[in-house]
Protein backbone atom coordinates (compact mmCIF):
# COMPACT_ATOMS: atom_id res chain seq x y z
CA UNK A 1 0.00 0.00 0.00
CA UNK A 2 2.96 2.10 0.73
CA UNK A 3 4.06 1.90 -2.32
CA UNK A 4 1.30 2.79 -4.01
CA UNK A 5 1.36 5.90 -2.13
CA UNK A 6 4.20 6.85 -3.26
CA UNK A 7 3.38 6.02 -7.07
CA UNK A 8 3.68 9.14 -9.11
CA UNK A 9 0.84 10.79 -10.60
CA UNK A 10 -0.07 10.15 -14.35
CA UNK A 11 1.16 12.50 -16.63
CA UNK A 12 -1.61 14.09 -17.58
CA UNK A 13 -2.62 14.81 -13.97
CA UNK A 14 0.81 16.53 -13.59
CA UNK A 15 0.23 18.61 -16.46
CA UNK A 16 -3.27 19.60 -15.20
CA UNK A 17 -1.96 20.28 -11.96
CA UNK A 18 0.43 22.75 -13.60
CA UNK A 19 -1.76 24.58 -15.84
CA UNK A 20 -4.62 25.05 -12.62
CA UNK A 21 -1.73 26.34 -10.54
CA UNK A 22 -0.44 28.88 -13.67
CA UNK A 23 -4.10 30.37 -14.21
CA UNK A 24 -5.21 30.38 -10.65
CA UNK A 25 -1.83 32.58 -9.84
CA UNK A 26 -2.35 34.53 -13.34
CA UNK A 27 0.62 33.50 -14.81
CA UNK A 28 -1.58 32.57 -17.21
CA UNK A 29 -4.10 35.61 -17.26
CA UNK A 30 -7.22 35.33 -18.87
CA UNK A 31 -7.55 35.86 -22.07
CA UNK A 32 -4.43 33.80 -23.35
CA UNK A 33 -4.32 31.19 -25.86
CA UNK A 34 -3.23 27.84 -25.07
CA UNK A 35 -0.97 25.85 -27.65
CA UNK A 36 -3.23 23.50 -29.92
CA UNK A 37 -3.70 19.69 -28.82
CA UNK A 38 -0.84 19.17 -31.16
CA UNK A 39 1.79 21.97 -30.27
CA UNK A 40 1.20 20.84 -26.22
CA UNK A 41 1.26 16.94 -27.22
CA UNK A 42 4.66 17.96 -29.21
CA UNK A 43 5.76 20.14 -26.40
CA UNK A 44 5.51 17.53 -23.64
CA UNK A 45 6.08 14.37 -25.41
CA UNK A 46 2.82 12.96 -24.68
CA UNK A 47 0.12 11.38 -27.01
CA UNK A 48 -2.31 13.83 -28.99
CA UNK A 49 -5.18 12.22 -26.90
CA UNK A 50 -3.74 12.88 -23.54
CA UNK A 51 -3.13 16.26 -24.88
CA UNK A 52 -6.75 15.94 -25.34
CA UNK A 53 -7.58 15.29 -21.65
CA UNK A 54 -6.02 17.71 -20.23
CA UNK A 55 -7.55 20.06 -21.92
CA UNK A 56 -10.68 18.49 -21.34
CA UNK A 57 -10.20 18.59 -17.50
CA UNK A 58 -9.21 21.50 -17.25
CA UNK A 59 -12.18 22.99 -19.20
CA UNK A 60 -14.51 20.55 -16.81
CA UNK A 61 -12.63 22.68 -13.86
CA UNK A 62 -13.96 25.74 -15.50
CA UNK A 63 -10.53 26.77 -15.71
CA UNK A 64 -10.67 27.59 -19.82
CA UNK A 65 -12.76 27.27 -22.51
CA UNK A 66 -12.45 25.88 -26.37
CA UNK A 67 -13.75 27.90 -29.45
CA UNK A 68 -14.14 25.47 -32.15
CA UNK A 69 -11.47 27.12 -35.20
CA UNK A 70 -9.76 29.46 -32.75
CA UNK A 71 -8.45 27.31 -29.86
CA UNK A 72 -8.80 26.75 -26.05
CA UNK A 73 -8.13 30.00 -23.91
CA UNK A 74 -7.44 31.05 -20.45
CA UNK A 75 -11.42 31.88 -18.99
CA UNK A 76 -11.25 34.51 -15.93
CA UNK A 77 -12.04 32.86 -12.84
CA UNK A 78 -12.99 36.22 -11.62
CA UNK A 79 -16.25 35.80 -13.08
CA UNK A 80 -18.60 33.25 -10.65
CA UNK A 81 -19.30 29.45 -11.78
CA UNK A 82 -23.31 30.00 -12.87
CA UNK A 83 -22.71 33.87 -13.47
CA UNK A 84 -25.75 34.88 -15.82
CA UNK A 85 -27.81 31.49 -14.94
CA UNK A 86 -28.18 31.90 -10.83
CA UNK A 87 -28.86 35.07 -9.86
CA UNK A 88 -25.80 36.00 -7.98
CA UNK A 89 -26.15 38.74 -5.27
CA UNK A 90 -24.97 42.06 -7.25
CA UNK A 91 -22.94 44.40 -4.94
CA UNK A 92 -24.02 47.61 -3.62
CA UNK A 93 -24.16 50.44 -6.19
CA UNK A 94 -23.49 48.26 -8.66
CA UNK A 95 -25.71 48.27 -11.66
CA UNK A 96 -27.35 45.01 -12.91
CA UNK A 97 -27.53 44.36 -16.46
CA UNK A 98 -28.07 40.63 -15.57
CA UNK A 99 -31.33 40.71 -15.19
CA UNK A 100 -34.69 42.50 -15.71
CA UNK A 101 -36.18 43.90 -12.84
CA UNK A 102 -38.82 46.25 -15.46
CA UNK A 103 -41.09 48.52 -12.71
CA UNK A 104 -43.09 51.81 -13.32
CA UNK A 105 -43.06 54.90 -11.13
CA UNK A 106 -46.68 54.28 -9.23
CA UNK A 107 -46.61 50.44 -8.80
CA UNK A 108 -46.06 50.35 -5.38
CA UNK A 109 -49.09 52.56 -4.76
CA UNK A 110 -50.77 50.15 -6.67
CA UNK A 111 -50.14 47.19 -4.69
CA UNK A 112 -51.50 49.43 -1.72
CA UNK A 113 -54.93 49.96 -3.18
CA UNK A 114 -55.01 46.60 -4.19
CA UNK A 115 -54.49 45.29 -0.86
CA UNK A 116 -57.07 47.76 0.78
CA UNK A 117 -59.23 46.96 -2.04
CA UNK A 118 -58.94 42.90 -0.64
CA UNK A 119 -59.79 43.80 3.13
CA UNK A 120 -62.83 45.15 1.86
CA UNK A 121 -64.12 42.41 0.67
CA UNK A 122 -66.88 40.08 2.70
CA UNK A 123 -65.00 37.59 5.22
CA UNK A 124 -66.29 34.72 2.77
CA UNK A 125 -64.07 35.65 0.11
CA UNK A 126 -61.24 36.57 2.29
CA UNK A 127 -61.67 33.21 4.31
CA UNK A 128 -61.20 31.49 0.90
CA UNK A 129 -57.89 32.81 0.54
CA UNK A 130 -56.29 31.47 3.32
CA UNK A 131 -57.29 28.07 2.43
CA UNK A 132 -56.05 25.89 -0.42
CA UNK A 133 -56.83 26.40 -3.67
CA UNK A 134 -57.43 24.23 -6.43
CA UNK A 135 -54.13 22.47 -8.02
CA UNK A 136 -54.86 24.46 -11.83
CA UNK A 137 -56.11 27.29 -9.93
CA UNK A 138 -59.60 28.96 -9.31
CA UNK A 139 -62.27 28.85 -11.74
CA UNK A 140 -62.78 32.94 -11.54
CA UNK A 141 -58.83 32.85 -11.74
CA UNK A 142 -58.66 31.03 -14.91
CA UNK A 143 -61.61 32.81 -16.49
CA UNK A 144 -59.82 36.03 -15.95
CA UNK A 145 -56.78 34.89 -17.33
CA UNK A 146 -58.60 33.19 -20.39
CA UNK A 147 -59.61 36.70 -21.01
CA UNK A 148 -56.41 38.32 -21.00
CA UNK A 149 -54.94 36.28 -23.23
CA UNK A 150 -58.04 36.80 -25.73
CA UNK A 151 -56.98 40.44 -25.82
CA UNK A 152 -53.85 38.88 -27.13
CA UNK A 153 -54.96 36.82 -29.92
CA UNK A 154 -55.27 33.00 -27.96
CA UNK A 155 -58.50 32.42 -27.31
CA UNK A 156 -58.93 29.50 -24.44
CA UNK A 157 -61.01 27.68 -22.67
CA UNK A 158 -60.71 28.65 -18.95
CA UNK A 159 -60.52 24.90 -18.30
CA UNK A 160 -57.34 24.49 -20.87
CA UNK A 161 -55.87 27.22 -18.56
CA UNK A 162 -53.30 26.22 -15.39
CA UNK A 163 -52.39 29.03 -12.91
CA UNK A 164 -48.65 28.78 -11.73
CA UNK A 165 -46.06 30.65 -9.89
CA UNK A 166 -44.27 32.35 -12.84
CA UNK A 167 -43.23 31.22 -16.55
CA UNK A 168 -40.05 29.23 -14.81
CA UNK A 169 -42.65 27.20 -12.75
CA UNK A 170 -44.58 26.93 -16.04
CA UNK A 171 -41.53 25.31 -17.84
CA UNK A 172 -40.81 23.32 -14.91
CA UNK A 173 -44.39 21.51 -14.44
CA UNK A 174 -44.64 20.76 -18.32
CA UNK A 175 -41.13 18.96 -18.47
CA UNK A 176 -42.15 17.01 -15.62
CA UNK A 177 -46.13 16.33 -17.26
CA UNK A 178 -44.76 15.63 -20.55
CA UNK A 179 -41.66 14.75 -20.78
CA UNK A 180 -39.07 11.80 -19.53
CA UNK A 181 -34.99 11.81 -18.92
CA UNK A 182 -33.37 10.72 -21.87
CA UNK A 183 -35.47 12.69 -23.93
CA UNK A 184 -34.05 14.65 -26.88
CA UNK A 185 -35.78 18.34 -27.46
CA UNK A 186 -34.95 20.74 -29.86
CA UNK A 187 -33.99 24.12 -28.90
CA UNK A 188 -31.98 27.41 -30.39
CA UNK A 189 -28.11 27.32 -30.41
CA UNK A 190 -29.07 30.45 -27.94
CA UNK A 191 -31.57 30.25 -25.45
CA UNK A 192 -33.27 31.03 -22.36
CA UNK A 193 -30.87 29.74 -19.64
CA UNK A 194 -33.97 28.83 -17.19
CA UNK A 195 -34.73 26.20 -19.63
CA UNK A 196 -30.91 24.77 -19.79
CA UNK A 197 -31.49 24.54 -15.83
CA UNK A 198 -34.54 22.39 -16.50
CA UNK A 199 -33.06 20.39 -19.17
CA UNK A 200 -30.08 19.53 -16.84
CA UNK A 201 -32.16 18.90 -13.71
CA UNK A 202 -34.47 16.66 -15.55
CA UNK A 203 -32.24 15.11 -17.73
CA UNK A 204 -32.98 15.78 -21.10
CA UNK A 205 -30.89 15.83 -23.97
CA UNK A 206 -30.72 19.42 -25.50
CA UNK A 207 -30.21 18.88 -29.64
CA UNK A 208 -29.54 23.03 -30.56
CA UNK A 209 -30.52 24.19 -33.86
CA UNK A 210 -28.83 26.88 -35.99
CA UNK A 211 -30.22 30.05 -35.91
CA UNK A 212 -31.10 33.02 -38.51
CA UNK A 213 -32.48 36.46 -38.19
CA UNK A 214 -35.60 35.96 -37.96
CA UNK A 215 -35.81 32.31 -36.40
CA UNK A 216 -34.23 28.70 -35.92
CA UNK A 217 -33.02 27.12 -39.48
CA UNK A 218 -36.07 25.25 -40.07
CA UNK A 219 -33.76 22.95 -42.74
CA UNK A 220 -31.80 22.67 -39.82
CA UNK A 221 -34.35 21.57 -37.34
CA UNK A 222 -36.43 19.50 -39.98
CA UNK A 223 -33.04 17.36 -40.41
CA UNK A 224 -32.43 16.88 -37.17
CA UNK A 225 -36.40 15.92 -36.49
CA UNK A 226 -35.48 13.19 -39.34
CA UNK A 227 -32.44 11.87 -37.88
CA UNK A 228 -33.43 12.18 -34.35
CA UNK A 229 -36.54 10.96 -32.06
CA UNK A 230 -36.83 14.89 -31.03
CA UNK A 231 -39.99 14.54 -28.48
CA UNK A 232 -40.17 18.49 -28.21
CA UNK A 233 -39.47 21.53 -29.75
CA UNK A 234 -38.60 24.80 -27.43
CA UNK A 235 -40.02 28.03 -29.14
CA UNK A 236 -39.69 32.12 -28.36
CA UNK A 237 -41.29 32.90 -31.41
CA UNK A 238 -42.34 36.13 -30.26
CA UNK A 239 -39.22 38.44 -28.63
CA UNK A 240 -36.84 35.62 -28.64
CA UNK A 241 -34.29 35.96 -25.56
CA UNK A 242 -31.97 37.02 -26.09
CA UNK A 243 -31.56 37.59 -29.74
CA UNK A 244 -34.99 39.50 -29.80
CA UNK A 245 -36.65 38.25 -32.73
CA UNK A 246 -39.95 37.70 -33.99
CA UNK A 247 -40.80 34.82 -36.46
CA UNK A 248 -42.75 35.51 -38.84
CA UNK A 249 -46.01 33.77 -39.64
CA UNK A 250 -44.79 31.58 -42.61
CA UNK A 251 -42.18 29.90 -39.96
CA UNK A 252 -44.20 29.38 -37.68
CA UNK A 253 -46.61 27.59 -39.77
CA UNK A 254 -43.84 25.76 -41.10
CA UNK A 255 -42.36 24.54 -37.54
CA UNK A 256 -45.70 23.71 -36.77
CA UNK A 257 -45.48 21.16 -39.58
CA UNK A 258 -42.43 19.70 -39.09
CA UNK A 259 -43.81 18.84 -35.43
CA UNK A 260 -46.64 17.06 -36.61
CA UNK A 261 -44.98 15.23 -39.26
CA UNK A 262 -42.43 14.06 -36.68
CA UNK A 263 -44.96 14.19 -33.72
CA UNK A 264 -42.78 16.43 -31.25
CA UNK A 265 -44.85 18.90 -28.69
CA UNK A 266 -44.15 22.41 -29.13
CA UNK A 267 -43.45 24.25 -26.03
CA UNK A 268 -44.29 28.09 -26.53
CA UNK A 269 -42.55 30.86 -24.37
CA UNK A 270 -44.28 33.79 -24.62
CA UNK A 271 -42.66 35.29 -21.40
CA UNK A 272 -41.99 39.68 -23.34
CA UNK A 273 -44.32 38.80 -25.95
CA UNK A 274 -46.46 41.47 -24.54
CA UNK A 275 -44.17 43.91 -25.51
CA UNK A 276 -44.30 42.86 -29.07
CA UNK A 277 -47.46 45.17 -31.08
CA UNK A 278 -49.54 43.42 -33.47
CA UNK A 279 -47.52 40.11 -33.47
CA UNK A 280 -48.18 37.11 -35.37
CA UNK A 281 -50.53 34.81 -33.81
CA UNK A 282 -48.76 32.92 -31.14
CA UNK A 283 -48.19 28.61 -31.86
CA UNK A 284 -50.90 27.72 -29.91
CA UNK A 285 -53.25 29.77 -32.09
CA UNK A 286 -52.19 28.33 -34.89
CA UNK A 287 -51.80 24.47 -33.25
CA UNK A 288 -53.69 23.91 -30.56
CA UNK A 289 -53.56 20.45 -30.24
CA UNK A 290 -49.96 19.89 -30.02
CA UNK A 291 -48.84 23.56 -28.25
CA UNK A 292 -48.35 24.02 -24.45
CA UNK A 293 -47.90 27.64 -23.96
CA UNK A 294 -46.20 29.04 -21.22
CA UNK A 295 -46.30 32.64 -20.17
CA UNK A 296 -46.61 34.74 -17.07
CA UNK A 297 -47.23 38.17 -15.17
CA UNK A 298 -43.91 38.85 -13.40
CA UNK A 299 -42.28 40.80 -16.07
CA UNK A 300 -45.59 42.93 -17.75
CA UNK A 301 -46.79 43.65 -14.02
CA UNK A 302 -44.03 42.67 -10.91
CA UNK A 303 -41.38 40.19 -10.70
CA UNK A 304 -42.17 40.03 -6.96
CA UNK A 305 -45.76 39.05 -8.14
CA UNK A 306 -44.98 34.85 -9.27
CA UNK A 307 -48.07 34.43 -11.29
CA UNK A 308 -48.19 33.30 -14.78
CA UNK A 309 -50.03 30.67 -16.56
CA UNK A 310 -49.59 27.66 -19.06
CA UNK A 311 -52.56 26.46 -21.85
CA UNK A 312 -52.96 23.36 -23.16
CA UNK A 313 -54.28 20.72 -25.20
CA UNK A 314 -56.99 19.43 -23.02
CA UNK A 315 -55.21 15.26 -22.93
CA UNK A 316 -52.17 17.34 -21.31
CA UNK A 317 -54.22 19.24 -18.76
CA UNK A 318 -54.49 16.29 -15.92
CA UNK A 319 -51.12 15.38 -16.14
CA UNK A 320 -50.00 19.19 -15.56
CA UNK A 321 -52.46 19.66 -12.59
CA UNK A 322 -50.63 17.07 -11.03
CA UNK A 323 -47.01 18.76 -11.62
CA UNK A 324 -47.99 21.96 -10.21
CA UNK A 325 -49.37 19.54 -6.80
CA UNK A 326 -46.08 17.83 -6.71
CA UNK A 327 -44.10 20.74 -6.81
CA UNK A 328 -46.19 23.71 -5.34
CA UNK A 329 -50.14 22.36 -4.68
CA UNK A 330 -51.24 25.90 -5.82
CA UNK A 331 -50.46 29.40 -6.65
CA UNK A 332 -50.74 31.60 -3.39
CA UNK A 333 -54.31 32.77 -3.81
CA UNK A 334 -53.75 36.63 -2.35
CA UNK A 335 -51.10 36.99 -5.24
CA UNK A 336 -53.39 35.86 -7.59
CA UNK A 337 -56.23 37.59 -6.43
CA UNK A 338 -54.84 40.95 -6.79
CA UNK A 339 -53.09 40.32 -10.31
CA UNK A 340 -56.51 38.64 -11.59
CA UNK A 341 -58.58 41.91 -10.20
CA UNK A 342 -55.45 43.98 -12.73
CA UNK A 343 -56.49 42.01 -15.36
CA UNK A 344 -59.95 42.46 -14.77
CA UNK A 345 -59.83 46.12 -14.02
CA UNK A 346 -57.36 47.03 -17.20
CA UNK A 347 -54.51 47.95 -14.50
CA UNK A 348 -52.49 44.88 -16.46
CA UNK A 349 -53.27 46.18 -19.80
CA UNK A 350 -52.43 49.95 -18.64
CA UNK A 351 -49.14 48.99 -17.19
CA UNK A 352 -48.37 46.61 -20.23
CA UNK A 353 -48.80 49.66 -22.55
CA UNK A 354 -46.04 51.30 -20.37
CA UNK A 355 -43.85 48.96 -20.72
CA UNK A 356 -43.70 48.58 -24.20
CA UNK A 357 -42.82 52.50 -24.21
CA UNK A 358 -40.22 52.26 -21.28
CA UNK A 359 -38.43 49.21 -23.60
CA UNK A 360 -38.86 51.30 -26.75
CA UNK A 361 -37.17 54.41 -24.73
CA UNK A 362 -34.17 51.90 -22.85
CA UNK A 363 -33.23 50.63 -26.52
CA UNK A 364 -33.22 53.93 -28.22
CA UNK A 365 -30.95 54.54 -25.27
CA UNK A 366 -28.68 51.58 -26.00
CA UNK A 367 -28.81 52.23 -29.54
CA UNK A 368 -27.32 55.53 -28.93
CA UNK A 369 -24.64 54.61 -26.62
CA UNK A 370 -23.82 51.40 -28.53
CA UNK A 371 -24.37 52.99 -32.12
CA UNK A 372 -21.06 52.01 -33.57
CA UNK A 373 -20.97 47.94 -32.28
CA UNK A 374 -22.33 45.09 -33.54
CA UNK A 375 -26.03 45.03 -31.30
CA UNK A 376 -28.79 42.78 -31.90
CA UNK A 377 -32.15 43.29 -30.42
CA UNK A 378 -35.87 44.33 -30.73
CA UNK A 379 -36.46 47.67 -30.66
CA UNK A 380 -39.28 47.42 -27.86
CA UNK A 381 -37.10 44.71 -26.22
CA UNK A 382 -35.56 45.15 -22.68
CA UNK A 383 -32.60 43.08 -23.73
CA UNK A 384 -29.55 43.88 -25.99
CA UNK A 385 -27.34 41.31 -26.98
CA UNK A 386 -23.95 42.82 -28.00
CA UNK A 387 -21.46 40.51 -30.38
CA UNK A 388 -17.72 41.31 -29.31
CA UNK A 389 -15.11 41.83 -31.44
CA UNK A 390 -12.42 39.08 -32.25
CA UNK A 391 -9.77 40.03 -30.35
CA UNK A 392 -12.66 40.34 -27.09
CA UNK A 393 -13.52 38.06 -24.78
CA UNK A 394 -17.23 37.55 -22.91
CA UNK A 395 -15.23 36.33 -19.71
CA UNK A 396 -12.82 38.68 -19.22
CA UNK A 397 -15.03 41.41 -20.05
CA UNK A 398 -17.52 40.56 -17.84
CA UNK A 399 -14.83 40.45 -14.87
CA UNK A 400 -13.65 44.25 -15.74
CA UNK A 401 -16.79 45.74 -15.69
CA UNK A 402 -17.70 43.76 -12.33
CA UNK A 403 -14.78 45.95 -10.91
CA UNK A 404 -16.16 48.92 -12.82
CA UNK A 405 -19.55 47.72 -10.04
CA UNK A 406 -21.44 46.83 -13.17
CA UNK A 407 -22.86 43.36 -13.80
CA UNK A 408 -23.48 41.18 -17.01
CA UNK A 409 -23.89 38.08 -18.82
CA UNK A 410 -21.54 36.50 -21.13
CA UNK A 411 -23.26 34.40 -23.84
CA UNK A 412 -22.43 30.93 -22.06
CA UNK A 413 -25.24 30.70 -20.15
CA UNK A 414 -27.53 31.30 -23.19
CA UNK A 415 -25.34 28.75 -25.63
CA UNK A 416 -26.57 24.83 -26.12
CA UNK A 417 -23.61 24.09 -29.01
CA UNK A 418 -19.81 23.37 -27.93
CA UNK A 419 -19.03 26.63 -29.45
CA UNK A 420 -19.58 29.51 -27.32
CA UNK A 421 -19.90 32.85 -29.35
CA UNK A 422 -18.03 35.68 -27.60
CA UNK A 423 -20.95 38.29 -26.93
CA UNK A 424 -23.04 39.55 -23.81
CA UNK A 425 -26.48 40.18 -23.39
CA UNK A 426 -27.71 43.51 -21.67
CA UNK A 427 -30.90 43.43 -19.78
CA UNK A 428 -32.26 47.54 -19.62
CA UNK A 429 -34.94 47.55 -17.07
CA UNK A 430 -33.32 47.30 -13.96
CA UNK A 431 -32.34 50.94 -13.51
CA UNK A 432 -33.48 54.39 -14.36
CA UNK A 433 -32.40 55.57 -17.89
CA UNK A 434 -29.64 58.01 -17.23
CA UNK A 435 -27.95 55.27 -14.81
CA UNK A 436 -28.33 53.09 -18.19
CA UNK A 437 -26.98 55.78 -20.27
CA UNK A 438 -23.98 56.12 -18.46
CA UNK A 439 -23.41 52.59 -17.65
CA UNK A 440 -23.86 51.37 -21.29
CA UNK A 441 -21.53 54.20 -22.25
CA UNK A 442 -18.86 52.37 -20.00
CA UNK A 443 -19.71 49.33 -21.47
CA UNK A 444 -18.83 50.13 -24.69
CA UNK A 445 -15.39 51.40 -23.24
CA UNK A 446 -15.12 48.52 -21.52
CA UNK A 447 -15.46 46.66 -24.71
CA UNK A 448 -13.08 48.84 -26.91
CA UNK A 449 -10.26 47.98 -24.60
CA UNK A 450 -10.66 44.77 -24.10
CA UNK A 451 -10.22 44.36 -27.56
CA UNK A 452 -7.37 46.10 -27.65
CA UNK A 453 -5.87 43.83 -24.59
């Protein structure tokens, strides 16, 4: 046993060893550009497949990352492990272009009639409240909701309608109703990281599909359906995030047709299509019977506010009403009380409206500030996503303007292929707009530098 002990450590592990200890110290700073497979296996005298693994391990230590036709580089372990995926606590005074926080001057006061508005009510109705609530939510709930969504272009049943805590918990209750581990669904080479976290916790195998501007490559995704048993497709038709687009109507009708030929369910997330004007009628419009759409409140009213909703094909309905029991038995009935009142009263639609004009103002803002880069977004989006220049890169940028007390999100956390494109998205509606004017005017210093560096 001894001796074994005092075995030395494979070669590769030596080498591993070496390079953690190199970038960890910053010998190695970030940034820097390993020698190919080839070059290192030269270098060292070791095979080009244990070249291979220590690259490999050292990427699984999240120590650097590969770029397929450019090469493996140093990452900056400044930036945290989930950065742009968890929601990491942002420091004081610093400015988060992470994530969306969208409010309105007057929502708080809101909130305060709403709740005075409640205590008036008879002690039946408030009684009810404190008591729980059916698993797919109340029937008044659902009816108001149904309504809502009339206003934009899917008309429901109320009884096709589940009330859940938020888009996420949406997602979350229609993996587990319709979907099984091992299973492969189709998604965009970008996409919403809450849905990564899903695929990951329930164990599904993510297949990413090219994208254009104006949608997945439907060749793409229609070869892929052929070639693979693809049980699901993942869709933001309307205001994809983060890339911002909006399909238009003859792709949609065609995706719809490569599901049924292929018989995959089409999961719709229509989480900012509110802020999208005269859109083209959502996928479960146009396919009822094989969308689940999955929306919610958070963003077009209050993110504090978990209440969104899913509808779908009536078959699928049990099987979600006993997703949202396992997980959360209902929605908390005083938070849906006062958003379902909103939408009854036209507060939602009023504050919707809003919105749409604070996003139009925050990107006229960031196309300002940003005029000469390479930006990508809708222009009533509250999301920018900015592609970097070659010699720039996501990580280390993201770690310089931390310092600078400003936060954002590389494009890993959004990326489903090997290749990870070196760009950051910029969420707008977490601060008022001459805080965003100034910060995205750092940003784009920030980014001029690094690609200098």
């Amino acid at each position: 046993m001894d001796s074994l002990r005092r075995m030395a450590a494979p070669r590769y592990k030596t080498l591993v060893d070496a390079f953690a200890s190199d970038i960890r110290t910053g010998r190695l700073p970030a940034g820097t550009r390993l020698p190919t497979h080839r070059a290192l296996a030269a270098r060292e005298g070791i095979a080009l497949v244990t070249a291979t693994r220590v690259y490999a391990e050292l990427e699984a230590m999240g120590l650097v990352s590969r770029e397929q036709g450019r090469g493996t580089f140093v990452r900056d372990i400044a930036v945290p492990p989930g950065h742009g995926i968890d929601q990491q606590v942002v420091a004081t005074g610093a400015v988060d272009l992470n994530f969306n926080y969208p409010s309105l001057p007057g929502q708080a006061d809101l909130l305060r009639q709403a709740l005075r508005e409640l205590t008036t009510a008879t002690s039946g109705e408030l009684d009810s409240l404190l008591r729980y609530q059916p698993h797919p939510g109340r029937t008044q709930d659902r009816a108001a909701i149904a309504a809502h969504l009339s206003r934009r272009g899917i008309t429901s049943d109320p009884d096709r309608v589940l009330v859940v805590n938020g888009a996420q918990h949406g997602l979350a209750v229609t993996v587990m109703a319709t979907l099984n581990a091992g299973d492969v669904v189709a998604v965009d080479a970008l996409t919403y990281p809450g849905f990564k976290v899903l695929a990951h916790a329930f164990h599904l195998e993510l297949a990413p599909v090219p994208t254009t501007a104006e949608g997945p490559d439907l060749d793409a995704l229609e070869r892929l359906c052929t070639a693979r048993p693809v049980r699901a497709i993942y869709s933001m038709p309307t205001l994809h995030n983060p890339l911002g687009w909006v399909m238009p109507q003859a792709a949609r009708g065609r995706m719809i047709g490569i599901a049924r030929q292929h018989g995959a369910l089409l999961v719709e997330d229509a989480s900012y299509a509110y802020l999208v004007e005269d859109p083209p009628p959502p996928l479960v419009t146009l396919a009822p019977d094989i969308t689940v759409h999955v929306s919610g409140l958070s963003k077009s009213i209050a993110t504090g506010l978990r209440v969104g909703f899913v509808v779908a094909p009536p078959s699928r309905v049990p099987s979600l009403e006993r997703a949202i029991r396992a997980t959360t038995w209902n929605t908390p009935a005083l938070t849906t009380a006062i958003v379902c009142r909103w939408l009854a009263d036209g507060t939602a639609e009023r504050l919707e409206a809003q919105k749409r004009a604070d996003a139009r103002a925050r990107q006229a803002i960031a196309r300002r500030e940003l005029a000469d880069l390479p930006i990508v977004g809708h222009p009533a989006s509250y999301f920018t996503w900015l592609r970097l220049p070659d010699d720039a890169r996501a990580d280390r940028l993201t770690a310089t303007l931390a310092r600078r007390n400003i936060s954002v999100t590389g494009a890993e956390p959004f990326s489903t292929t090997t290749h990870t494109p070196q760009a950051i998205r910029l969420a707008l509606g977490s601060t008022d707009l001459d805080t965003l004017s100034r910060t995205l005017r750092t940003v784009r210093e920030a980014v001029v530098e690094d690609a200098r560096t």
